[in-house]
N, C-alpha and C. Protein backbone atom coordinates (compact mmCIF):
# COMPACT_ATOMS: atom_id res chain seq x y z
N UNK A 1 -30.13 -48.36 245.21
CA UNK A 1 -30.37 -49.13 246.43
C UNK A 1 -31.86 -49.14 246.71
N UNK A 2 -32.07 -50.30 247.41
CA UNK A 2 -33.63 -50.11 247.53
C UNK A 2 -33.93 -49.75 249.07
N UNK A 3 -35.50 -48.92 249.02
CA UNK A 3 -35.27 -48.46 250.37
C UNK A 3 -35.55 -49.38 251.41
N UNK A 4 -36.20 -50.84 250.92
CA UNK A 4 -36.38 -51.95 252.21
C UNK A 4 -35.49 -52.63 252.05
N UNK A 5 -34.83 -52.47 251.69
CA UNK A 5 -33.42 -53.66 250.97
C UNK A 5 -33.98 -55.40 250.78
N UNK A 6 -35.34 -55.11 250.09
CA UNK A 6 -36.07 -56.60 249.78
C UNK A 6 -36.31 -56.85 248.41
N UNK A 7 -34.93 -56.69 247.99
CA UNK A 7 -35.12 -57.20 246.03
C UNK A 7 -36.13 -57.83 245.70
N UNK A 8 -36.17 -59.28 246.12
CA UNK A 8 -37.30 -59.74 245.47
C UNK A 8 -38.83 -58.96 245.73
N UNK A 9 -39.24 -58.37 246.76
CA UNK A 9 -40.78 -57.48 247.03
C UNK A 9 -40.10 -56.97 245.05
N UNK A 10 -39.52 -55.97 245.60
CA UNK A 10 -39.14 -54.85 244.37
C UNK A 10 -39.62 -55.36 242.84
N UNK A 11 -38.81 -56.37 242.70
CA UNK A 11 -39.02 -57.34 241.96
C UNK A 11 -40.50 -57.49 241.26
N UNK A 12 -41.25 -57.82 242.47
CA UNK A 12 -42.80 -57.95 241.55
C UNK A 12 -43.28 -57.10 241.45
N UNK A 13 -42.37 -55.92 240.91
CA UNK A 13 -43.55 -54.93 240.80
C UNK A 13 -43.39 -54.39 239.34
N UNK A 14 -43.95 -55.38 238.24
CA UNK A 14 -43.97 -54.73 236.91
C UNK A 14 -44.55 -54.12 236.85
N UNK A 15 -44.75 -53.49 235.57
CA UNK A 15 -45.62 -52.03 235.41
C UNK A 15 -46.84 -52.59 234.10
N UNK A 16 -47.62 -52.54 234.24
CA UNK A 16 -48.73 -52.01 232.94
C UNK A 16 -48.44 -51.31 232.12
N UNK A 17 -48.16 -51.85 230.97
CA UNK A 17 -48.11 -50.46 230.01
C UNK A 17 -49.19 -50.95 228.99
N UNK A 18 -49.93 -49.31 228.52
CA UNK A 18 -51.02 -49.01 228.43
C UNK A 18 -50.17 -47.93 226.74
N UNK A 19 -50.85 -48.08 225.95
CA UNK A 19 -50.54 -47.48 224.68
C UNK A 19 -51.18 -45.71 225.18
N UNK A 20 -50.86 -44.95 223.74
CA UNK A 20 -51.11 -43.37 224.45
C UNK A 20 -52.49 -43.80 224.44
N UNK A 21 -53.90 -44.59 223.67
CA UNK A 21 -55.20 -44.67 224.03
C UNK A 21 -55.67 -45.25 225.09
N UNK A 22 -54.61 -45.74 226.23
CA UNK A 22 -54.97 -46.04 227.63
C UNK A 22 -55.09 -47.72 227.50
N UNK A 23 -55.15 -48.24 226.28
CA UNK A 23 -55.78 -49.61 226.20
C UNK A 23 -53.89 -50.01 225.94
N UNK A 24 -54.12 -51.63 226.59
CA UNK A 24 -52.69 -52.08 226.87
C UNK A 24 -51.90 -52.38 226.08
N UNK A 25 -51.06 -52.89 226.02
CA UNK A 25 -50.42 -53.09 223.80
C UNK A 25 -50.60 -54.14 224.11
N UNK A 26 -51.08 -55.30 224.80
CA UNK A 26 -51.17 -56.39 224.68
C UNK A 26 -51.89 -57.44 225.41
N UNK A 27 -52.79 -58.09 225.24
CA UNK A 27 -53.33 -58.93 226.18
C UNK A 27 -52.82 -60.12 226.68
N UNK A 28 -52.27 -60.69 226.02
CA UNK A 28 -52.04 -62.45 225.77
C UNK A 28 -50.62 -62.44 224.61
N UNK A 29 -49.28 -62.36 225.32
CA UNK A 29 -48.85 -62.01 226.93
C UNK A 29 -49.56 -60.98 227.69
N UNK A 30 -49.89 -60.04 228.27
CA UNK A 30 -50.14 -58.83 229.44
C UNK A 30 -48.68 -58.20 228.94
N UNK A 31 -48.99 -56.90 228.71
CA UNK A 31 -47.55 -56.15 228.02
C UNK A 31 -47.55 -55.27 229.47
N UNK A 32 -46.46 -56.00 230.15
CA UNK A 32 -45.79 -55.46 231.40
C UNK A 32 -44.55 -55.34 231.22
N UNK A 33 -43.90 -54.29 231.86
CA UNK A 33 -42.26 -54.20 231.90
C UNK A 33 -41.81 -54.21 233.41
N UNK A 34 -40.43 -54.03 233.10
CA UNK A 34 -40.11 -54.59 234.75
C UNK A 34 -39.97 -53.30 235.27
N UNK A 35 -39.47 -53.07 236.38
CA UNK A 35 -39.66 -51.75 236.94
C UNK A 35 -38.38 -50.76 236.22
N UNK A 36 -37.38 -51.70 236.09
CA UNK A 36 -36.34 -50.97 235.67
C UNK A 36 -36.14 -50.59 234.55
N UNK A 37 -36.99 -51.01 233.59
CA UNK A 37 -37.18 -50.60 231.98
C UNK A 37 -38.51 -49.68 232.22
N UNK A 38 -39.22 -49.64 233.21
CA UNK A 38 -40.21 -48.61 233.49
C UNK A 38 -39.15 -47.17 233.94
N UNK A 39 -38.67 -47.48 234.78
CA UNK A 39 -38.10 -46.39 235.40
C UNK A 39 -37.03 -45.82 234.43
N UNK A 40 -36.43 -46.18 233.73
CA UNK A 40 -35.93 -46.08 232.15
C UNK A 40 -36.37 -45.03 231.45
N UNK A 41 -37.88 -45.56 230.86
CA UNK A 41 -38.38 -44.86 229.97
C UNK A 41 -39.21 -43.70 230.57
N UNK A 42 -39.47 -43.78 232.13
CA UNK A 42 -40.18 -42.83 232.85
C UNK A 42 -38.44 -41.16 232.81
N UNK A 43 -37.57 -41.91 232.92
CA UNK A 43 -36.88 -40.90 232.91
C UNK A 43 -36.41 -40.67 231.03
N UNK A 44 -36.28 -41.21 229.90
CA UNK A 44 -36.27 -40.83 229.00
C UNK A 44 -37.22 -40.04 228.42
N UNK A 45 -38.38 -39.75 229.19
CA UNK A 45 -39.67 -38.84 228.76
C UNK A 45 -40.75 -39.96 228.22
N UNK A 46 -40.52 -40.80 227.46
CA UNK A 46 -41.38 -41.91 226.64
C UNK A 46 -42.56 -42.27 227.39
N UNK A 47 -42.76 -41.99 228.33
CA UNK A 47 -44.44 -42.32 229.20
C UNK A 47 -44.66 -41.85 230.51
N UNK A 48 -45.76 -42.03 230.37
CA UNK A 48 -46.08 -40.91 231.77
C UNK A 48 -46.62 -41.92 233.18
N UNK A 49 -46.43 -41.59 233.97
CA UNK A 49 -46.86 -42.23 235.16
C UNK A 49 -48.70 -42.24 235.49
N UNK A 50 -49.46 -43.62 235.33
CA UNK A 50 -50.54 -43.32 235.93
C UNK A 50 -50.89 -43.55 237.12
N UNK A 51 -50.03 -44.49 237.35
CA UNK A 51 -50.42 -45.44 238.98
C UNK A 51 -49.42 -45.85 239.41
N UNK A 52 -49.13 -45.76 240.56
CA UNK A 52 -47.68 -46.06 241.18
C UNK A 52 -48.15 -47.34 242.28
N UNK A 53 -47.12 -47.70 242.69
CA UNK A 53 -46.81 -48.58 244.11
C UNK A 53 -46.50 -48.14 245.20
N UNK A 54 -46.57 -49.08 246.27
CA UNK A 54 -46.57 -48.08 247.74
C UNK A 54 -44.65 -48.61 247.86
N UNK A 55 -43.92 -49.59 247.57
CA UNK A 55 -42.86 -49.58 247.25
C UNK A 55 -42.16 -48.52 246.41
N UNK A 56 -40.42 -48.13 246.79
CA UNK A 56 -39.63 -47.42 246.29
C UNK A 56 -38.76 -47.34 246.18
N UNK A 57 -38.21 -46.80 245.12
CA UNK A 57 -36.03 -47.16 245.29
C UNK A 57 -35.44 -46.07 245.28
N UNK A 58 -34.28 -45.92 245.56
CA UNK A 58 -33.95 -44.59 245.63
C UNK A 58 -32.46 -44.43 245.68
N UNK A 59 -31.64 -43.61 245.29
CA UNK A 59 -30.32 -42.95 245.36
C UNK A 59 -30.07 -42.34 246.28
N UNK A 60 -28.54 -41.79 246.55
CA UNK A 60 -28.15 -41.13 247.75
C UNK A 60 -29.09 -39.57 247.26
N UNK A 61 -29.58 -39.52 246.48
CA UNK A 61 -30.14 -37.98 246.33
C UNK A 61 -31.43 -38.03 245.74
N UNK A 62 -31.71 -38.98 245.63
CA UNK A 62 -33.45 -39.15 245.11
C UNK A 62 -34.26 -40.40 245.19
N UNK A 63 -35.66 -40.25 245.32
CA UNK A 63 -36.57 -41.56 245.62
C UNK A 63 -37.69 -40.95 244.88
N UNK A 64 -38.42 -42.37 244.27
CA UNK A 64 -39.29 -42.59 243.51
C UNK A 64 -40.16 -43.64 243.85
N UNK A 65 -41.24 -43.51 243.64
CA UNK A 65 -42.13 -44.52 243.53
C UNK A 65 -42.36 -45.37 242.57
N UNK A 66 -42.36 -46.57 242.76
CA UNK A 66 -42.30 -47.53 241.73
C UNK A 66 -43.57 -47.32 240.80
N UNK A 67 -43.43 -47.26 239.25
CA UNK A 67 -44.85 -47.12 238.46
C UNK A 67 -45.41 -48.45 238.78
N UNK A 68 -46.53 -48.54 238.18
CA UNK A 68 -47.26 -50.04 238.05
C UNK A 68 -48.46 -49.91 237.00
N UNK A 69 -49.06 -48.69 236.34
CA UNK A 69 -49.26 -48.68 235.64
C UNK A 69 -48.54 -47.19 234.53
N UNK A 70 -48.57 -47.58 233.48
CA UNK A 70 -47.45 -46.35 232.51
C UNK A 70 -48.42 -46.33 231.22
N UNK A 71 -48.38 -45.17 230.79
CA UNK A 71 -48.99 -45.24 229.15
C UNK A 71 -47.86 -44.29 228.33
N UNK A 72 -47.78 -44.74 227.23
CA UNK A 72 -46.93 -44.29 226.16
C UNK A 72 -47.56 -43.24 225.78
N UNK A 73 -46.20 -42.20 225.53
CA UNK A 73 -46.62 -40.97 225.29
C UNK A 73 -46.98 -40.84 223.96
N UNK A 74 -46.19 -41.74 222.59
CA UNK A 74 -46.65 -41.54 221.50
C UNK A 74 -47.52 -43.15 221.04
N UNK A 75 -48.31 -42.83 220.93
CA UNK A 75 -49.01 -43.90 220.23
C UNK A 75 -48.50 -44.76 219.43
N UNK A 76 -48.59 -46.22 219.68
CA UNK A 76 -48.22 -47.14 218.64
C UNK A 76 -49.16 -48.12 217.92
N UNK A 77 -49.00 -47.94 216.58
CA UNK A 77 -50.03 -48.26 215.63
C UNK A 77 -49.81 -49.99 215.78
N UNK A 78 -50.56 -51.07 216.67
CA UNK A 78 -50.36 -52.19 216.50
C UNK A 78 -50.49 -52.48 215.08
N UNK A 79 -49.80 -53.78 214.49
CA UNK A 79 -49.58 -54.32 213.49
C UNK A 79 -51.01 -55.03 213.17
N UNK A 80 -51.20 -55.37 211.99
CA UNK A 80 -52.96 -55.66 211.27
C UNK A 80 -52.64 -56.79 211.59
N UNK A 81 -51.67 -57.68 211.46
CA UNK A 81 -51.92 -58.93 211.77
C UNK A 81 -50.82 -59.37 212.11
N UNK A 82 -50.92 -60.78 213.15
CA UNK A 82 -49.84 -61.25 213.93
C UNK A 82 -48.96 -62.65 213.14
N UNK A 83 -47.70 -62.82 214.02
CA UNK A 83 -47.11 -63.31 213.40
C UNK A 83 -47.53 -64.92 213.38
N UNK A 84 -47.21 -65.44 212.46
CA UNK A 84 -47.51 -67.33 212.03
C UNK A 84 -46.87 -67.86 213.44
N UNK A 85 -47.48 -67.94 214.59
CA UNK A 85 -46.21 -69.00 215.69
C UNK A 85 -47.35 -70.08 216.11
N UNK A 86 -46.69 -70.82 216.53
CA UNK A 86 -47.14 -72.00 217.07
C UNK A 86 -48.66 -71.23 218.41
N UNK A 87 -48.21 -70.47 219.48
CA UNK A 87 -48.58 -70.03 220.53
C UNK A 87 -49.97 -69.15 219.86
N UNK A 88 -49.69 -68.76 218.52
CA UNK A 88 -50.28 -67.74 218.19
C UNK A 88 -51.86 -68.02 217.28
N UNK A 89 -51.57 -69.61 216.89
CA UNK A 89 -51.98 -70.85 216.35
C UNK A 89 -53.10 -71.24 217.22
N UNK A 90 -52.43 -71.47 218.67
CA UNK A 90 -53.57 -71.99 219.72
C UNK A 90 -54.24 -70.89 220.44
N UNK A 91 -54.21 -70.40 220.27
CA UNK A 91 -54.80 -68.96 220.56
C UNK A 91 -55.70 -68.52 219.79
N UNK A 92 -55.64 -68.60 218.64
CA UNK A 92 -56.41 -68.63 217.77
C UNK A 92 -58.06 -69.52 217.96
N UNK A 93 -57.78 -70.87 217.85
CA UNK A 93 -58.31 -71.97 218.33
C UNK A 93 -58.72 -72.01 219.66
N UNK A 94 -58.44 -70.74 220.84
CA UNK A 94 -58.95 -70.95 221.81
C UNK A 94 -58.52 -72.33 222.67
N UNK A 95 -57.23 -72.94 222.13
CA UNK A 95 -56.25 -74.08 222.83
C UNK A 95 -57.14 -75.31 223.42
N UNK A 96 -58.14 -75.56 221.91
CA UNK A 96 -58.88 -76.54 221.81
C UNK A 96 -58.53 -77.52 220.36
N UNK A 97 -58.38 -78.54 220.44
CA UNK A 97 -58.53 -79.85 219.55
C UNK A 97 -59.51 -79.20 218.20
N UNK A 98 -59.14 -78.48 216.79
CA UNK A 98 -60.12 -78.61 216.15
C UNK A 98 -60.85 -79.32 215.35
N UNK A 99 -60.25 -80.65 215.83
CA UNK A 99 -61.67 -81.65 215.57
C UNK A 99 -62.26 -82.21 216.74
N UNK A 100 -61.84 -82.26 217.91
CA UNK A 100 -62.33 -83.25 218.99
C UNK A 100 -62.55 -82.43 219.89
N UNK A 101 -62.18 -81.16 220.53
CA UNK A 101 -62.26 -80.08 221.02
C UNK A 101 -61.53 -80.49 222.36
N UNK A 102 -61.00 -81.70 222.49
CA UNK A 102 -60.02 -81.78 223.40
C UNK A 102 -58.80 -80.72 224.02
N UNK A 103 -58.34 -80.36 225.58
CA UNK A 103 -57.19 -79.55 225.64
C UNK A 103 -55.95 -80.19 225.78
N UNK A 104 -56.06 -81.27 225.39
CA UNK A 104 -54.38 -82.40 225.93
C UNK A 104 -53.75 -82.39 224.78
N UNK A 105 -52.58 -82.45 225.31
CA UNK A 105 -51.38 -82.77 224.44
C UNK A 105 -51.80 -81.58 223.03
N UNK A 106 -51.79 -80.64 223.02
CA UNK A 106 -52.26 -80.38 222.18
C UNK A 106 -50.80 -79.99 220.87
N UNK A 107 -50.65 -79.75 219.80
CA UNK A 107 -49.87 -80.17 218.68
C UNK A 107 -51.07 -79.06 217.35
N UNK A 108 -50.40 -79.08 216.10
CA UNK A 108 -50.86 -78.44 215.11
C UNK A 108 -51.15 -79.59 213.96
N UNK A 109 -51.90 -79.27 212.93
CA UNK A 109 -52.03 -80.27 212.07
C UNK A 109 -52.34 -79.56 210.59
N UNK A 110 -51.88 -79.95 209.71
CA UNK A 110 -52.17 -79.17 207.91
C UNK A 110 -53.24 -80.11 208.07
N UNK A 111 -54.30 -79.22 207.45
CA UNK A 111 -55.54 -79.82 207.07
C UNK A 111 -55.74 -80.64 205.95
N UNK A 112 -55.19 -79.96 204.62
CA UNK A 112 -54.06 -80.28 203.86
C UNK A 112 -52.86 -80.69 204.14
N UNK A 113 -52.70 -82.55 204.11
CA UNK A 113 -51.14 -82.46 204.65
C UNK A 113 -49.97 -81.82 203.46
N UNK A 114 -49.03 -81.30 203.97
CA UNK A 114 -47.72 -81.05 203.20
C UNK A 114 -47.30 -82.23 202.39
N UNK A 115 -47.66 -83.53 202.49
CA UNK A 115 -47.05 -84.28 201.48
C UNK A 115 -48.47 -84.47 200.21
N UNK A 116 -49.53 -83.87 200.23
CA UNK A 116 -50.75 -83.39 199.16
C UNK A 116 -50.61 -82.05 199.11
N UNK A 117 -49.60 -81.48 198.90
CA UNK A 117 -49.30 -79.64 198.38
C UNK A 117 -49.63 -78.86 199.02
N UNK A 118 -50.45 -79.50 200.74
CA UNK A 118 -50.96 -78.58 201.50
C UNK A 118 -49.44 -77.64 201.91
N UNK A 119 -49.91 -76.41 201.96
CA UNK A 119 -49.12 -75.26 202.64
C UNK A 119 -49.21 -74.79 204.30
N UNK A 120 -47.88 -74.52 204.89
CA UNK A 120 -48.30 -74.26 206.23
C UNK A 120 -48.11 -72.49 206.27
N UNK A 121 -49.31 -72.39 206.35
CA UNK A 121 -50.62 -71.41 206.71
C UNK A 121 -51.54 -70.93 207.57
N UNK A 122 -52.13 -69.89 207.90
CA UNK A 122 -53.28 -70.13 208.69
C UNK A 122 -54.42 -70.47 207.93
N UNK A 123 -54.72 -70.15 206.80
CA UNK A 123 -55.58 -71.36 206.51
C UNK A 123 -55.73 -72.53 206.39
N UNK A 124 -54.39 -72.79 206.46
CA UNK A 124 -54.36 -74.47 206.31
C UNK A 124 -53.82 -75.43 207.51
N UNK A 125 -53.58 -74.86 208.94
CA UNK A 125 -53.21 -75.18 210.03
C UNK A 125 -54.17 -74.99 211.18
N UNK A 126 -54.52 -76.15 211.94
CA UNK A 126 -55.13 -75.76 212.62
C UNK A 126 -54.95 -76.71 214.59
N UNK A 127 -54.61 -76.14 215.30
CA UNK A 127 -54.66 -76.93 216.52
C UNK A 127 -55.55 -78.21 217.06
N UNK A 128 -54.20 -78.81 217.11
CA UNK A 128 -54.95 -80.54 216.67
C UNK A 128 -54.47 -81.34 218.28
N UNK A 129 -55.34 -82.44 218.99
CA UNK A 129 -54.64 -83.08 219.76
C UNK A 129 -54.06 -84.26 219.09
N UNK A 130 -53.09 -85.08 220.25
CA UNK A 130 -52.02 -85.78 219.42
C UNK A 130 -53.08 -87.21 218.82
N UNK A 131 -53.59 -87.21 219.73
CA UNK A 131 -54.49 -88.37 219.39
C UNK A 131 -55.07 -87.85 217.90
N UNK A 132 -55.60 -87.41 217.72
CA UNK A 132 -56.50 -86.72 216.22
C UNK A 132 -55.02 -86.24 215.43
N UNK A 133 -54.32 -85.84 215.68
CA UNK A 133 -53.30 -85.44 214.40
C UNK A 133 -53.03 -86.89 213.82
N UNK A 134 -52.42 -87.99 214.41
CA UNK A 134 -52.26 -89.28 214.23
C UNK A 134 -53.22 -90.00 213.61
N UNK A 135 -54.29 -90.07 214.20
CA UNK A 135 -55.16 -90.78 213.66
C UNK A 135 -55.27 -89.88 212.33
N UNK A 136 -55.24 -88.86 211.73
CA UNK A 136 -55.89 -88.09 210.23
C UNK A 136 -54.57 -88.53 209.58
N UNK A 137 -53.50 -88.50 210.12
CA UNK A 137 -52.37 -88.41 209.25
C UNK A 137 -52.10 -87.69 208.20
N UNK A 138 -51.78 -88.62 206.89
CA UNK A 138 -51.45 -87.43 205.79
C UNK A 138 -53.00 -87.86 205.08
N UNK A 139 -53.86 -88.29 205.83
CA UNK A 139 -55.13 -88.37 204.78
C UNK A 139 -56.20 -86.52 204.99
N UNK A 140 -56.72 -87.00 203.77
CA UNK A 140 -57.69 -85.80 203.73
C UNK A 140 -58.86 -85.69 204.59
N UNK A 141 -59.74 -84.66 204.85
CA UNK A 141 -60.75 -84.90 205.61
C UNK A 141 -61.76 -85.56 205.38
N UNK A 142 -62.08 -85.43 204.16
CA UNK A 142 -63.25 -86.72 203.54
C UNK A 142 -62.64 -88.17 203.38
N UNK A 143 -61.26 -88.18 203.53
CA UNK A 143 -60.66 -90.01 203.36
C UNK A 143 -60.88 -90.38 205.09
N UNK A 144 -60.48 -89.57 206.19
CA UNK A 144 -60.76 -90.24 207.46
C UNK A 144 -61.88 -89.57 208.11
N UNK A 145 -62.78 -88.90 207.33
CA UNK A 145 -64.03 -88.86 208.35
C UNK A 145 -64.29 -88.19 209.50
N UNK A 146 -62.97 -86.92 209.26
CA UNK A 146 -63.42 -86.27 210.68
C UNK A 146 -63.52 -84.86 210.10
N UNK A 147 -64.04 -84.12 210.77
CA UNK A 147 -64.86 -82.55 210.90
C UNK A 147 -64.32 -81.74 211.83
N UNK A 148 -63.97 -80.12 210.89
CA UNK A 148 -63.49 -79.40 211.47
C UNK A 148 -64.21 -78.53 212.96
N UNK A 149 -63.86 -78.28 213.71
CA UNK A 149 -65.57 -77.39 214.27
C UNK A 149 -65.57 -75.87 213.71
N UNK A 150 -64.27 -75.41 213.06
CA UNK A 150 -63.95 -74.15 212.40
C UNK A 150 -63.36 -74.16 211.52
N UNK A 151 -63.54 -73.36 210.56
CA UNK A 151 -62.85 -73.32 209.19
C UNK A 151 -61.34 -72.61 209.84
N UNK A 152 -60.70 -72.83 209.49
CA UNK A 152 -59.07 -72.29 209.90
C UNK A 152 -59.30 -70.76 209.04
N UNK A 153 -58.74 -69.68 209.74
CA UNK A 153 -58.63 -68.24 209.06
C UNK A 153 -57.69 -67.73 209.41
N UNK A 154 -57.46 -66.82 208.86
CA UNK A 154 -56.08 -65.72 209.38
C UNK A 154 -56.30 -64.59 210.27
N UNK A 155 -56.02 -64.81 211.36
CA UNK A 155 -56.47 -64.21 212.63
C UNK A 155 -56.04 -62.45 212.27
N UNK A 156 -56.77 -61.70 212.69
CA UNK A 156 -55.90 -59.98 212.91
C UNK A 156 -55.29 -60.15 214.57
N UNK A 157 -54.51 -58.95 214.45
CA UNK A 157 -54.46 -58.83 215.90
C UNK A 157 -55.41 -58.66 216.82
N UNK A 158 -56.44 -58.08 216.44
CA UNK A 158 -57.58 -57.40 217.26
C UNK A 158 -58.28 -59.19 217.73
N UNK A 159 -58.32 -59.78 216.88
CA UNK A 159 -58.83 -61.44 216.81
C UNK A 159 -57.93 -62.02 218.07
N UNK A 160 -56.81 -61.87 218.25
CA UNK A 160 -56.04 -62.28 219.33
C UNK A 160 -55.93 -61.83 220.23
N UNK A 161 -56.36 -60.58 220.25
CA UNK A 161 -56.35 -60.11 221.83
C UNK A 161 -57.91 -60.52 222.40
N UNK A 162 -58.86 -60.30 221.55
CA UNK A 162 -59.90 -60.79 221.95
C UNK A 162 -60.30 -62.15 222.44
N UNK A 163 -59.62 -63.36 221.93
CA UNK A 163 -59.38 -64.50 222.70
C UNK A 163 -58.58 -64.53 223.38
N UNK A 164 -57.46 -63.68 223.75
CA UNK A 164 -56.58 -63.57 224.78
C UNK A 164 -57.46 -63.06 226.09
N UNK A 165 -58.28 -62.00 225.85
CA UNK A 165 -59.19 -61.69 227.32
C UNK A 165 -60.06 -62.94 227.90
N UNK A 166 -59.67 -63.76 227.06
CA UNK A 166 -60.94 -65.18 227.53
C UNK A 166 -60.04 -65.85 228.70
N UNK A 167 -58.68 -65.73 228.68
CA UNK A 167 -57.53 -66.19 229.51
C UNK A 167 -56.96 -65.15 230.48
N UNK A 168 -57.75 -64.62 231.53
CA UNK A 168 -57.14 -63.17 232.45
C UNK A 168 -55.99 -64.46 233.10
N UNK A 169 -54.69 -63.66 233.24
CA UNK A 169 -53.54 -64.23 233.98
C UNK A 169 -54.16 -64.49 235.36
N UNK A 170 -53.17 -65.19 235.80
CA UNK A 170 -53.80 -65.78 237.31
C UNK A 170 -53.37 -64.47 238.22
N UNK A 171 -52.23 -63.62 238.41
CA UNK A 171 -52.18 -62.42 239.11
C UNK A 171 -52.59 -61.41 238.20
N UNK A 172 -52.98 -60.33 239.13
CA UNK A 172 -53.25 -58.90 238.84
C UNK A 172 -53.20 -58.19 239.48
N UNK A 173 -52.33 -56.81 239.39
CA UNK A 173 -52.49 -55.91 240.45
C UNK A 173 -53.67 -54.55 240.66
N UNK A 174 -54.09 -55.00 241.78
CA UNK A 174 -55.52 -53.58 242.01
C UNK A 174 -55.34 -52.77 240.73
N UNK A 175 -54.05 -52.15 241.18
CA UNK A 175 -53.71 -51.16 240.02
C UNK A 175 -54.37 -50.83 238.31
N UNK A 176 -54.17 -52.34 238.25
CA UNK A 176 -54.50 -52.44 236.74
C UNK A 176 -55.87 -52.21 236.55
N UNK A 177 -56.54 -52.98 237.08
CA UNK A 177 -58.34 -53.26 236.75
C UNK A 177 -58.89 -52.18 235.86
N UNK A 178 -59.14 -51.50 236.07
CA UNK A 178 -59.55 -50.13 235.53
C UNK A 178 -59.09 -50.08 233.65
N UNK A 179 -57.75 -50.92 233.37
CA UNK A 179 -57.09 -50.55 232.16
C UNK A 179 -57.30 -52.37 231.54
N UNK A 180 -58.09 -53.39 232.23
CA UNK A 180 -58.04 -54.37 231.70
C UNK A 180 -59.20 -55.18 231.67
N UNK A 181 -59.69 -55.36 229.91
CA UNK A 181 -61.02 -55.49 230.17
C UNK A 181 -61.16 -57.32 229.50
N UNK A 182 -61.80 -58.26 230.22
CA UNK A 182 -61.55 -59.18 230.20
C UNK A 182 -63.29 -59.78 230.13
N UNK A 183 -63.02 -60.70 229.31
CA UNK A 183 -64.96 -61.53 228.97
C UNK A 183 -64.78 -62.73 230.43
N UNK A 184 -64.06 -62.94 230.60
CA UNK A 184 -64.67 -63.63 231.85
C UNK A 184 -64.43 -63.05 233.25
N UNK A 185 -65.40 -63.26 234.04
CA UNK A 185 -65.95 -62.50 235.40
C UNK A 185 -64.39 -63.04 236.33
N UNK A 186 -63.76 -62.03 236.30
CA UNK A 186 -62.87 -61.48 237.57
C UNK A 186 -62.65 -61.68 238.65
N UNK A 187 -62.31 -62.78 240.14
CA UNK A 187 -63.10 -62.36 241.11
C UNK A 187 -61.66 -61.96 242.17
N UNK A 188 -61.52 -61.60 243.22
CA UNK A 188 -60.91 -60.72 243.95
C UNK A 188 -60.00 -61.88 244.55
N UNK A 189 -59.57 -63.13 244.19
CA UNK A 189 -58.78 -64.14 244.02
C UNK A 189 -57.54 -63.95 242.82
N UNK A 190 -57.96 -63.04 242.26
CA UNK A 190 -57.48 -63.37 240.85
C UNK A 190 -55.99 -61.73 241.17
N UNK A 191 -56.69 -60.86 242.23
CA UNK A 191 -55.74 -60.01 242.21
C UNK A 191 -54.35 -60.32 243.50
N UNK A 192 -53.47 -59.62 243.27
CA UNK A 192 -52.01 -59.78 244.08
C UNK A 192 -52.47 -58.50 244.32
N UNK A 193 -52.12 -57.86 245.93
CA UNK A 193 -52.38 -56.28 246.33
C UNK A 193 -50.49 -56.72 246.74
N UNK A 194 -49.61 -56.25 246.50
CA UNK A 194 -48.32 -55.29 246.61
C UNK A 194 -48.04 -54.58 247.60
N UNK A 195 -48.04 -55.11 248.65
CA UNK A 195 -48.04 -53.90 249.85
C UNK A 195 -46.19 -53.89 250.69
């Protein structure tokens, strides 16, 4: 039961989770859990409490404070490199046109098309708007004349979280700041305070 009986308040109060080196497992999504898979693993031992909420829920025999930020007790070795997705594609690209640097409609394009043996790849895929995928078609880059602004590569993870900090989510809680480090300037608009 909750102790204001206001599910939805309760509700927004995911948690931060923060790997055992304090840094988050994820930027871009924001690796948050909900309170109840927090409060989960807070009672399976699996992480420790750093920062709580002024919200709480509680049983006929016990109350807790909601976490909001958590770090894992055993360290998890992120993976060297991420998976081939569409999302993971424009992210890459910084969710720009890589020939026109346009953000509309944006779509993927073989640089190499698949019907000339091109392979879909990260080297050979790269975030295209619809206008520019169409117009290149299945021609090559020297048959229609247009220019990459980046050579297409195979991103690591570390490559994706790092253009993921270029995108801070539109909420944040006080809480977090401290555990989230972001290349563009922050401003006190950008946080939700939870009260």
């Amino acid at each position: 039961m909750l102790m204001n009986n206001t599910k939805s308040l309760v509700d927004a109060c995911p948690a931060l989770v923060l790997n055992a080196d304090f840094r988050p497992l994820s930027y871009f999504p924001l690796s948050l859990w909900s309170w109840q898979d927090t409060i989960k693993a807070v009672f399976l031992d699996r992480v420790n409490i750093v920062n709580e909420y002024e919200q709480k829920v509680h049983s006929p025999t016990f109350e807790m404070a909601l976490p909001s930020v958590v770090s894992l007790k055993r360290y998890v070795k992120p993976a060297r490199y991420p998976a081939f997705t569409r999302f993971n594609l424009f992210l890459r690209d910084g969710f720009h046109c890589q020939y026109c640097n346009s953000r509309e409609e944006l779509t993927f394009d073989h640089v190499v098309p698949r019907s000339r043996g091109g392979r879909t790849t990260w080297q050979n895929v790269v975030a295209a708007c619809s206008f520019c995928n169409l117009r290149k078609g299945a021609m090559l880059l020297s048959e229609c004349g247009v220019r990459l602004r980046r050579q297409p590569f195979r991103p690591t993870n570390e490559d994706l979280q790092r253009s993921g900090r270029a995108f801070p989510p539109n909420y944040l809680h006080q809480s977090w700041v401290d555990y989230l480090y972001w290349d563009s300037e922050l401003n006190r608009n950008f946080f939700v305070l939870i009260a």
